[in-house]
C-alpha atoms as a PDB file:
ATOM      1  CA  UNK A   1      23.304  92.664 171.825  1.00  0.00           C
ATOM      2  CA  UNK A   2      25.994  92.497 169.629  1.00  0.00           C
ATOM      3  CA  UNK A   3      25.468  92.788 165.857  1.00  0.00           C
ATOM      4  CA  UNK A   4      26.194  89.457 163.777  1.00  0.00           C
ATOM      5  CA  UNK A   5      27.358  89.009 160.394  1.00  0.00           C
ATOM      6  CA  UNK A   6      24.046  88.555 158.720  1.00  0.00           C
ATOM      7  CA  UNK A   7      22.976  91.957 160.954  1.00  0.00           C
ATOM      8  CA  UNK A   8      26.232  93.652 158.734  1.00  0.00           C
ATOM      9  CA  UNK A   9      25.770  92.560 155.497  1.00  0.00           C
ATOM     10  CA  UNK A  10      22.486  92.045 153.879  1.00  0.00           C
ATOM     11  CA  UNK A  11      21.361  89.571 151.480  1.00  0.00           C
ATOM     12  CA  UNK A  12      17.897  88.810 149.755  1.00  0.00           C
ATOM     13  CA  UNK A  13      17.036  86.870 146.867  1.00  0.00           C
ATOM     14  CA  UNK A  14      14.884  88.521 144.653  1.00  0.00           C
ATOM     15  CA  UNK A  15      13.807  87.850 140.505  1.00  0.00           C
ATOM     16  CA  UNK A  16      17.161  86.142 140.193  1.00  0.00           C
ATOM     17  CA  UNK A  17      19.340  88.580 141.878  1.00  0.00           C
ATOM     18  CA  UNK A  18      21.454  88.178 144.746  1.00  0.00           C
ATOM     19  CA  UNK A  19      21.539  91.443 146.326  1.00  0.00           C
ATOM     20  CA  UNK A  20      24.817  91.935 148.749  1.00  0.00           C
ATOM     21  CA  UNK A  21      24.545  94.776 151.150  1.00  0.00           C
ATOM     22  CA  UNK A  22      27.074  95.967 153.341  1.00  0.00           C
ATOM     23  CA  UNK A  23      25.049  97.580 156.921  1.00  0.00           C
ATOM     24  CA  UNK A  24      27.613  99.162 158.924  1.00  0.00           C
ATOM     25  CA  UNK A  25      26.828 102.901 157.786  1.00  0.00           C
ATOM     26  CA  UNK A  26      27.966 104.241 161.247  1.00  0.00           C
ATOM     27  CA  UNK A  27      31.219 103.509 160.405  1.00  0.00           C
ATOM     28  CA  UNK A  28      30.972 104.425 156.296  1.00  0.00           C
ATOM     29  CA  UNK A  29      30.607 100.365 155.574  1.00  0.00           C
ATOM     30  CA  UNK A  30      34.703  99.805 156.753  1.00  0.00           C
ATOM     31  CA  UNK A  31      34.564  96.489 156.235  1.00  0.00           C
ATOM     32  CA  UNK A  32      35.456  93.725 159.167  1.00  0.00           C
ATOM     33  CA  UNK A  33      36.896  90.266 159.188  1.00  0.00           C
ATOM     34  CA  UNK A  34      33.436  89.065 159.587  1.00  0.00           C
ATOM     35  CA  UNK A  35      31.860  90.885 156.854  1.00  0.00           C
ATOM     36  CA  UNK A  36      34.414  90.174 154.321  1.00  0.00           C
ATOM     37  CA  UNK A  37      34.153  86.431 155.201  1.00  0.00           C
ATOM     38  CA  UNK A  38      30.073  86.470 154.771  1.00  0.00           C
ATOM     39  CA  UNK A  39      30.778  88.676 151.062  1.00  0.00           C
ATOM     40  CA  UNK A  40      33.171  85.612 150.235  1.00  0.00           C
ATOM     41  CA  UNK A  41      30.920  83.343 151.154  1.00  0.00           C
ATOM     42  CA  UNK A  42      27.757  84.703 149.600  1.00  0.00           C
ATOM     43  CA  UNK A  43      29.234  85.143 146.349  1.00  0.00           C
ATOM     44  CA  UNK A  44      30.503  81.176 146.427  1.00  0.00           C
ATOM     45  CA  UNK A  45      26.731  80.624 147.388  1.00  0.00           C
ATOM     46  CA  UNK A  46      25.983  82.457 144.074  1.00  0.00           C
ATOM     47  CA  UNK A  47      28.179  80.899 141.824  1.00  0.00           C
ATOM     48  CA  UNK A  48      26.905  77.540 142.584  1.00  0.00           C
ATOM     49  CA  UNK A  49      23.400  78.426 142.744  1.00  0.00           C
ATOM     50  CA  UNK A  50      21.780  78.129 139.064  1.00  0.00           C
ATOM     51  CA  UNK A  51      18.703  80.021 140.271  1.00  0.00           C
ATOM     52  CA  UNK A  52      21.610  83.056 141.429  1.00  0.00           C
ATOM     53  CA  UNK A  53      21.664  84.804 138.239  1.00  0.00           C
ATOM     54  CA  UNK A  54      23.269  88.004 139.063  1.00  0.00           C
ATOM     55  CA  UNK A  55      24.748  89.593 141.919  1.00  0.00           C
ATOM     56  CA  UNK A  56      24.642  93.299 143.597  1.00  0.00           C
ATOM     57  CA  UNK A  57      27.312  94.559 145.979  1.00  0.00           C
ATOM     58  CA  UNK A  58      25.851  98.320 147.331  1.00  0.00           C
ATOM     59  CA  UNK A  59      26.261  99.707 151.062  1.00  0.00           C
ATOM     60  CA  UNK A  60      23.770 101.692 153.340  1.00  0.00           C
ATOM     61  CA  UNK A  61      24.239 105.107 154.378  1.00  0.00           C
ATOM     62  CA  UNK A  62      26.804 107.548 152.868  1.00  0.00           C
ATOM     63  CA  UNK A  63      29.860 105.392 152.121  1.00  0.00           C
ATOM     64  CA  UNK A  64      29.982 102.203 150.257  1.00  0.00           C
ATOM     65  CA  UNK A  65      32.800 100.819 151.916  1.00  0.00           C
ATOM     66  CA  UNK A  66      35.861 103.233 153.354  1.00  0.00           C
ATOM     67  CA  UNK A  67      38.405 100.438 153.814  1.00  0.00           C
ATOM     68  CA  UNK A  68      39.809  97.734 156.034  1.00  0.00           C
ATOM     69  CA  UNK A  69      38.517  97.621 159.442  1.00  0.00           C
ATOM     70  CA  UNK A  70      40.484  95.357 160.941  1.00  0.00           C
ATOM     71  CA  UNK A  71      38.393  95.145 164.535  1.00  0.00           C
ATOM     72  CA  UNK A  72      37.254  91.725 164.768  1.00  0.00           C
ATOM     73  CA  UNK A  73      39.966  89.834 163.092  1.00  0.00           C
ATOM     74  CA  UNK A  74      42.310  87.156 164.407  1.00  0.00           C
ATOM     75  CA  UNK A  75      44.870  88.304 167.029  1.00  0.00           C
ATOM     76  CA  UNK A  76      48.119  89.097 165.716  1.00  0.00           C
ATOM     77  CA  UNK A  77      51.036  86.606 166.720  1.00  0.00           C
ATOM     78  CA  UNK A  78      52.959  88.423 169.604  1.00  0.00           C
ATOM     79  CA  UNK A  79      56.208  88.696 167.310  1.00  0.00           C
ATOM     80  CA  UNK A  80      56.032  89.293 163.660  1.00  0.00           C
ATOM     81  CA  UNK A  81      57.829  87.236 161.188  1.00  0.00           C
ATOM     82  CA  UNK A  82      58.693  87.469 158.061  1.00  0.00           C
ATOM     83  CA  UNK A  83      55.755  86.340 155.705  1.00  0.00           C
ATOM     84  CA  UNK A  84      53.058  87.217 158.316  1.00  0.00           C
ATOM     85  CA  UNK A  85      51.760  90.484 156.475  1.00  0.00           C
ATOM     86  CA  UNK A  86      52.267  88.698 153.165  1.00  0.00           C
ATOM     87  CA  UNK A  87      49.816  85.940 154.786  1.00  0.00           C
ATOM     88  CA  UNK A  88      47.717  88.203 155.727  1.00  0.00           C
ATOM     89  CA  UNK A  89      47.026  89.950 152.703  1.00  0.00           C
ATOM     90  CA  UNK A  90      46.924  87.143 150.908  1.00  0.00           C
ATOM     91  CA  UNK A  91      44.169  85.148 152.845  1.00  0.00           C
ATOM     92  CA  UNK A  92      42.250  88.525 153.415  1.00  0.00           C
ATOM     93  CA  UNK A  93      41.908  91.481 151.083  1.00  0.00           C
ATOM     94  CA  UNK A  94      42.929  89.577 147.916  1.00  0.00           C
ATOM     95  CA  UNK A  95      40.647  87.064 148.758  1.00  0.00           C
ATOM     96  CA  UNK A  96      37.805  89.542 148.573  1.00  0.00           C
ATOM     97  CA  UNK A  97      38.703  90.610 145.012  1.00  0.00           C
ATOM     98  CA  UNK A  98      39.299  86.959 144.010  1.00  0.00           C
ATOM     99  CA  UNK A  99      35.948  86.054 145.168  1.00  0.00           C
ATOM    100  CA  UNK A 100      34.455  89.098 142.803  1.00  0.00           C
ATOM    101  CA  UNK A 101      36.478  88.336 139.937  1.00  0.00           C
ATOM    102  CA  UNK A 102      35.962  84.633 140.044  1.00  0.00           C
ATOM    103  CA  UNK A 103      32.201  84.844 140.896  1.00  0.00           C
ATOM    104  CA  UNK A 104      30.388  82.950 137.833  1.00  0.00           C
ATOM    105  CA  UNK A 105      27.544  85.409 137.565  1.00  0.00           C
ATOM    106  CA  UNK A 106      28.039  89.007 136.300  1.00  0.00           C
ATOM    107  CA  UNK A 107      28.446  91.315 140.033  1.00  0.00           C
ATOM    108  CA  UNK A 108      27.146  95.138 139.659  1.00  0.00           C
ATOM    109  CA  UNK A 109      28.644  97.554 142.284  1.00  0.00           C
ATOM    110  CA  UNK A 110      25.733 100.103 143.064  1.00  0.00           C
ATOM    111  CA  UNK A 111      28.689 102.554 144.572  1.00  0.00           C
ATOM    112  CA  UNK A 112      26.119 104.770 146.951  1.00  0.00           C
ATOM    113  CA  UNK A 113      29.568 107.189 148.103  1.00  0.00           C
ATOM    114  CA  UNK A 114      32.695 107.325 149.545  1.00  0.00           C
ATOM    115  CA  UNK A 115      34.495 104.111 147.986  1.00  0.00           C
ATOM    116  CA  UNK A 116      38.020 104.085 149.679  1.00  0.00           C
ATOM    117  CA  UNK A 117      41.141 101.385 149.836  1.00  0.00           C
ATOM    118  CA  UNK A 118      39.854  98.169 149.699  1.00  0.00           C
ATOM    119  CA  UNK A 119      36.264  99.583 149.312  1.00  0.00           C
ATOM    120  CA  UNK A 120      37.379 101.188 145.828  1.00  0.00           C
ATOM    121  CA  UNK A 121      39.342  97.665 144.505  1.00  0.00           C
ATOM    122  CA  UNK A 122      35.995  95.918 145.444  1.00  0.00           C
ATOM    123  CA  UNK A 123      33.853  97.992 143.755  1.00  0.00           C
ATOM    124  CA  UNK A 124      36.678  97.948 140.503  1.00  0.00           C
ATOM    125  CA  UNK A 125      36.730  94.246 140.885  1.00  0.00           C
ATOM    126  CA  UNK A 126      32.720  94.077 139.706  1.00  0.00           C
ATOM    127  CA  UNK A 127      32.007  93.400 136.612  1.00  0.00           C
ATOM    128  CA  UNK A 128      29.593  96.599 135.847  1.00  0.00           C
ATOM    129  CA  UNK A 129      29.900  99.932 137.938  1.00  0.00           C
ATOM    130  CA  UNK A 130      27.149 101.712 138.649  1.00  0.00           C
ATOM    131  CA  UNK A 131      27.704 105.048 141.026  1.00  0.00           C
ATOM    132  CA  UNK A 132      25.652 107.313 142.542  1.00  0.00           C
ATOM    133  CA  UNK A 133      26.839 111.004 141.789  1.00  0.00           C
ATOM    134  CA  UNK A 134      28.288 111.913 145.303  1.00  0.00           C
ATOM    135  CA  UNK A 135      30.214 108.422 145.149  1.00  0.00           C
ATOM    136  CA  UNK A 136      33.961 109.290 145.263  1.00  0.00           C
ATOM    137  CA  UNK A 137      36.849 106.585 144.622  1.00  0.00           C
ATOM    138  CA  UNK A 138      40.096 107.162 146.541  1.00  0.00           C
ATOM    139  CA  UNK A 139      43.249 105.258 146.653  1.00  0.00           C
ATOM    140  CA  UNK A 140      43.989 106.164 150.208  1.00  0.00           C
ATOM    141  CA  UNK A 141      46.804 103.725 150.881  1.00  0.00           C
ATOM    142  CA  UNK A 142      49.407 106.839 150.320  1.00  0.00           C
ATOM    143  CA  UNK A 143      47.421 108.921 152.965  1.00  0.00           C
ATOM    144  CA  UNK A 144      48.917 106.183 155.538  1.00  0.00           C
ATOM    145  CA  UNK A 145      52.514 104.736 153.995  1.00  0.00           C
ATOM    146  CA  UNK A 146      50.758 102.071 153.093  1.00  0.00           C
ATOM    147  CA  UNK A 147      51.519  99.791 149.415  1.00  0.00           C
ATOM    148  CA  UNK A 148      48.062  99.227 147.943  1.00  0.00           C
ATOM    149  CA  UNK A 149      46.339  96.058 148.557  1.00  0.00           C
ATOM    150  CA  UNK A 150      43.486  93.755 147.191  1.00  0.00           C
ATOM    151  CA  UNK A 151      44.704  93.694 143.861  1.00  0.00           C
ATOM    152  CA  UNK A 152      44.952  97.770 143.258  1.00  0.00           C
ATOM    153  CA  UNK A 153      47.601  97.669 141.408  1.00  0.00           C
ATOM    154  CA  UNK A 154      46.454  94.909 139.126  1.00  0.00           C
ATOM    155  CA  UNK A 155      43.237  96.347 138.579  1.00  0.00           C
ATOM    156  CA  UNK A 156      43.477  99.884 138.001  1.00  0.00           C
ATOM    157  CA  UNK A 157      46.315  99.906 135.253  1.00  0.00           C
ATOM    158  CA  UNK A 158      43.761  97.464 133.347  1.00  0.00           C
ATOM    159  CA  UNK A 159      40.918 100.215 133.701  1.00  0.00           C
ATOM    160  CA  UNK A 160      42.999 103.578 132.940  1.00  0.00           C
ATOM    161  CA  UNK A 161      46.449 103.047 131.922  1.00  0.00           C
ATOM    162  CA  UNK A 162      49.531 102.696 134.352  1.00  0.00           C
ATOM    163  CA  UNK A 163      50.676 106.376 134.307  1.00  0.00           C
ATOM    164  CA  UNK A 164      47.045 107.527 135.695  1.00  0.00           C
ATOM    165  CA  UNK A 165      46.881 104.576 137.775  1.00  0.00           C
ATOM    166  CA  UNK A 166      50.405 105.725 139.096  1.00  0.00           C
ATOM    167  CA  UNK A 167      48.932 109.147 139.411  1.00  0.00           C
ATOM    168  CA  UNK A 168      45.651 107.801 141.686  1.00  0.00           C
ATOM    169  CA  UNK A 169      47.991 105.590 143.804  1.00  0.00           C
ATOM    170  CA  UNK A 170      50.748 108.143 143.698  1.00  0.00           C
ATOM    171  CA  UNK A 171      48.756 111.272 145.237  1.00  0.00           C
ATOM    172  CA  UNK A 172      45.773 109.782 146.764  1.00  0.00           C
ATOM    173  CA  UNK A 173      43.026 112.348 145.712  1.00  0.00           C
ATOM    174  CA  UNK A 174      39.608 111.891 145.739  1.00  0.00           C
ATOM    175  CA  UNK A 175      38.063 111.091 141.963  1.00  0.00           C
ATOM    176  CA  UNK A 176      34.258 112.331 142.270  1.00  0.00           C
ATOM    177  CA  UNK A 177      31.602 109.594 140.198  1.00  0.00           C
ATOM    178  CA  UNK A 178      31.589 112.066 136.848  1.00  0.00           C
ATOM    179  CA  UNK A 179      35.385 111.715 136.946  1.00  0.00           C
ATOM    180  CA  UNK A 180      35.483 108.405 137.418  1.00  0.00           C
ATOM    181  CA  UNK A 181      32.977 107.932 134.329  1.00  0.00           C
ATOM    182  CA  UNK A 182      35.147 109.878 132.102  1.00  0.00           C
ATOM    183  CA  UNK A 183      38.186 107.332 132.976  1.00  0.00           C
ATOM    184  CA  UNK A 184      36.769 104.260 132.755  1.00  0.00           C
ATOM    185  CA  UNK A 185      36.552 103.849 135.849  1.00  0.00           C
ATOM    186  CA  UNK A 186      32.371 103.868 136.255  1.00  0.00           C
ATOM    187  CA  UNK A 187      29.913 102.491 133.870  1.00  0.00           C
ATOM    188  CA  UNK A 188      27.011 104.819 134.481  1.00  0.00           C
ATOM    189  CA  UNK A 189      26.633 107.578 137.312  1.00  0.00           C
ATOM    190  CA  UNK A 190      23.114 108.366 138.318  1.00  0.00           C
ATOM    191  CA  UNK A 191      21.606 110.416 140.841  1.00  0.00           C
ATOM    192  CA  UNK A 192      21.356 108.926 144.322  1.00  0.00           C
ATOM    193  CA  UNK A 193      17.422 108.256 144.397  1.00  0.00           C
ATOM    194  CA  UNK A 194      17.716 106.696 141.082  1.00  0.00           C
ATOM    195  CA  UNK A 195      20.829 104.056 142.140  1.00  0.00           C
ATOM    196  CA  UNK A 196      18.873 100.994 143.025  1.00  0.00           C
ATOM    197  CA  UNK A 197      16.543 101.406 140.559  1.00  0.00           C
ATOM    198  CA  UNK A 198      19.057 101.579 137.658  1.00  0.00           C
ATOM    199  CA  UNK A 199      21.049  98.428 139.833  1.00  0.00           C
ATOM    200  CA  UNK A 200      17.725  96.652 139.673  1.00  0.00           C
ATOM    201  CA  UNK A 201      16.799  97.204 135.978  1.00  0.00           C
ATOM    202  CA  UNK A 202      20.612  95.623 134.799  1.00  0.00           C
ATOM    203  CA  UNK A 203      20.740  92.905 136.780  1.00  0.00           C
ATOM    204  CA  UNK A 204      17.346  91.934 136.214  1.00  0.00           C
ATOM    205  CA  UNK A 205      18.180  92.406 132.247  1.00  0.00           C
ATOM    206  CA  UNK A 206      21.373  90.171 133.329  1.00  0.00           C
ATOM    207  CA  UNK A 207      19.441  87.877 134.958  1.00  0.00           C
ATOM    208  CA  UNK A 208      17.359  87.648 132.182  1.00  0.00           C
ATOM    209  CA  UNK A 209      20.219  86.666 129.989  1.00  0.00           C
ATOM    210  CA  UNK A 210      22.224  83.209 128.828  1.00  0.00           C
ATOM    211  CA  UNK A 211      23.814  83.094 132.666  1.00  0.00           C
ATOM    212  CA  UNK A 212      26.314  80.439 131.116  1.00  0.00           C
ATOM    213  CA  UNK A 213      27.326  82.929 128.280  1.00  0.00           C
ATOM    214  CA  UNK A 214      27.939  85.406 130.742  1.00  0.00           C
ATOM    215  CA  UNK A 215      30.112  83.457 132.742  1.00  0.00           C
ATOM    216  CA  UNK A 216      32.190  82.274 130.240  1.00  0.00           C
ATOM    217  CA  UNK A 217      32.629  85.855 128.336  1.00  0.00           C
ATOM    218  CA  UNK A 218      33.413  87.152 131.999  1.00  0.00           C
ATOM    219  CA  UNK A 219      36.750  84.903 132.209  1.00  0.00           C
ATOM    220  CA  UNK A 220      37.728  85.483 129.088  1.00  0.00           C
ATOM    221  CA  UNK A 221      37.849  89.078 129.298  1.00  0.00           C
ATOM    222  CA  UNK A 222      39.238  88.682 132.900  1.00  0.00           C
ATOM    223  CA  UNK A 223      42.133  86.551 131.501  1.00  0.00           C
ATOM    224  CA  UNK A 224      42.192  88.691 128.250  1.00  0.00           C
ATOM    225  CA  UNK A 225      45.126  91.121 129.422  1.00  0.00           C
ATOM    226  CA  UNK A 226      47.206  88.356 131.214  1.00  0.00           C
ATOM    227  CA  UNK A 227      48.067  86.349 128.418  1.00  0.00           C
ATOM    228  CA  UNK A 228      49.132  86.454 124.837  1.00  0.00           C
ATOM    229  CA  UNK A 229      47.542  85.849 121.954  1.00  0.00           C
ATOM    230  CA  UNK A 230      47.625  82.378 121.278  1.00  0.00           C
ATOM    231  CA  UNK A 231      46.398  81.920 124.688  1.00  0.00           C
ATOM    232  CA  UNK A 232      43.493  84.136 124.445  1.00  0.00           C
ATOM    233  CA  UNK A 233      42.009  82.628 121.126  1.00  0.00           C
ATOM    234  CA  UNK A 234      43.092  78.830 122.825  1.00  0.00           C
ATOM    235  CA  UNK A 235      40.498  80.012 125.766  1.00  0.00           C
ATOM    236  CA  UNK A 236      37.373  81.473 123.604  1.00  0.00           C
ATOM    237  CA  UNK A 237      37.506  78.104 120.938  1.00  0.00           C
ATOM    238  CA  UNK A 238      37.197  76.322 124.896  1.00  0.00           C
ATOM    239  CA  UNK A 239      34.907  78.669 126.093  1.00  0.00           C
ATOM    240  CA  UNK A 240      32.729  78.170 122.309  1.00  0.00           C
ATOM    241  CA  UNK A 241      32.921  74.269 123.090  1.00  0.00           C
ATOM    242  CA  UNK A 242      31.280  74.449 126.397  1.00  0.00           C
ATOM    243  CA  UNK A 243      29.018  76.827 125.826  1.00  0.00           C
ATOM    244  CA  UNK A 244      27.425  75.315 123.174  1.00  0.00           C
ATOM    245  CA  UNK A 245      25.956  72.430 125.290  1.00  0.00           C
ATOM    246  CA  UNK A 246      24.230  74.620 126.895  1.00  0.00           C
ATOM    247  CA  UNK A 247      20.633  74.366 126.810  1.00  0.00           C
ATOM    248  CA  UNK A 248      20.578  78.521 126.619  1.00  0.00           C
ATOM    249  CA  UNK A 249      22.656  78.193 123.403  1.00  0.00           C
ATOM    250  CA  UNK A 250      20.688  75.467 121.859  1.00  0.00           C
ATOM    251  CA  UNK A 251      17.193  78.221 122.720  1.00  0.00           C
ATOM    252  CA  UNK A 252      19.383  81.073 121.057  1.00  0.00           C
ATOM    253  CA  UNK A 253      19.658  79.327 117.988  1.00  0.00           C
ATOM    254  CA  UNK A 254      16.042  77.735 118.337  1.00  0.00           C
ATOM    255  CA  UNK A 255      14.677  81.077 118.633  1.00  0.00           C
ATOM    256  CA  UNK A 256      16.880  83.046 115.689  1.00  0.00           C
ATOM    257  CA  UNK A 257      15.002  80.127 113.288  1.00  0.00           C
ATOM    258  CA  UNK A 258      12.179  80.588 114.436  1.00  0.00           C
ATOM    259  CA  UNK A 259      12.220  84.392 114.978  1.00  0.00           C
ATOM    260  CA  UNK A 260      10.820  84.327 118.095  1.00  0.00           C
ATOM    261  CA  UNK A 261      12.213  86.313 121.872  1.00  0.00           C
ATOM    262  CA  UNK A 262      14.557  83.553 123.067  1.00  0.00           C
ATOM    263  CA  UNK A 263      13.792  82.510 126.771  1.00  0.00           C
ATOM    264  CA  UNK A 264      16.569  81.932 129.160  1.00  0.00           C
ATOM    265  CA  UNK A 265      17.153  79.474 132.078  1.00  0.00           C
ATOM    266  CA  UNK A 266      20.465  79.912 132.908  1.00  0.00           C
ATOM    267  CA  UNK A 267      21.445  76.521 132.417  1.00  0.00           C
END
């Protein structure tokens, strides 16, 4: 019997957590058509869920997600035109990233190993990057002729600089986890037993948090570096305004008076 979707990625619900889990470890978590359609989807589900109050994406096995497999996707046309690969990309690996960036709860990547091509962008897209210390990231795409996709080049320069992005994307080495800490790249690396522990603790501190807050503060960083100035302070005086009909704002001033733990809902 064939495996389905929900067979190659995982999800559970669990203290407020949506836990993502990509299950194709035979084949280093390469992720298909289907897969990256039930990611999309699950992290919609999330956004719109007010009991969803953070998000994991991790893998099984030894890779978190070596790159595109493209088995599994819509037949090509029979002759290629111009704007088919354009099309392509855009309705497939860029939606992927979108979905992670535009997710309204804060995503961790739990990076278990070998994050590769599309694997590495969607593990840069998260929010928070946790790796396990045999996790490598490699910008493959040079390895094959290929231009990066899924929003490489838009990410990395924002995490390290263009001329060491140029450098990844350029020569296509292999950056081990303690590397990758030291660049910005990772938030925390860990050893591999201690990976879903150390997911589990932040998002459950995350999900313990002012979920509205958090969504807010995550566009306005995400926007930060598109945009100038003007623009920037324009969104955060929005972002204020909103947030502050928020029941979780009205309990985090409630509780400062009152010098008291404040106690979140999310809503």
């Amino acid at each position: 019997m064939a495996p389905t979707p929900e067979d190659e990625v995982l999800h559970r619900f669990e203290s407020g957590v949506c836990w993502i889990t990509l299950n194709r470890p035979e084949a280093m978590n390469a992720v298909t058509w289907d897969q990256r359609e039930r990611v999309i989807g699950l992290l919609a589900e999330a956004s719109a869920d007010p009991d969803v109050r953070a998000v994991v994406i991790t893998a099984t096995g030894k890779g978190f997600c070596a790159g595109a497999d493209l088995r599994g996707s819509p037949a090509a046309p029979a002759e290629r035109v111009v704007g088919d690969v354009a099309r392509m990309i855009r309705l497939g690996a860029q939606r992927l990233i979108t979905a992670v960036l535009d997710c309204e709860k804060p995503v961790i990547a739990a990076v278990n190993g070998t994050a590769a091509g599309i694997g590495a962008h969607l593990a840069l897209a998260c929010d928070l990057v946790i790796a396990a210390e045999p996790a490598r990231f490699i910008e493959v795409f040079v390895r094959r002729g290929l231009v990066p996709d899924g929003g490489g080049a838009y990410l990395l320069p924002r995490l390290v600089g263009p001329q060491k992005a140029k450098e990844l994307m350029f020569f296509g080495d292999a950056v081990p986890a303690a590397e990758a800490e030291r660049l910005g790249l990772v938030n925390k690396v860990v050893p591999a037993e201690a990976l879903v522990e150390t997911a589990r603790e932040w998002a459950e501190r995350l999900a313990q948090g002012p979920t509205r807050a958090l969504a807010l503060t995550k566009q306005l960083v995400n926007a930060s570096l598109d945009g100038d100035r003007a623009t920037a302070l324009a969104a955060e005086a929005t972002a204020q305004e909103l947030n502050m009909s928020t029941a979780d704002a009205n309990e985090g001033v409630a509780s400062f008076v009152e010098r008291r733990t404040p106690k979140y809902l999310g809503r």
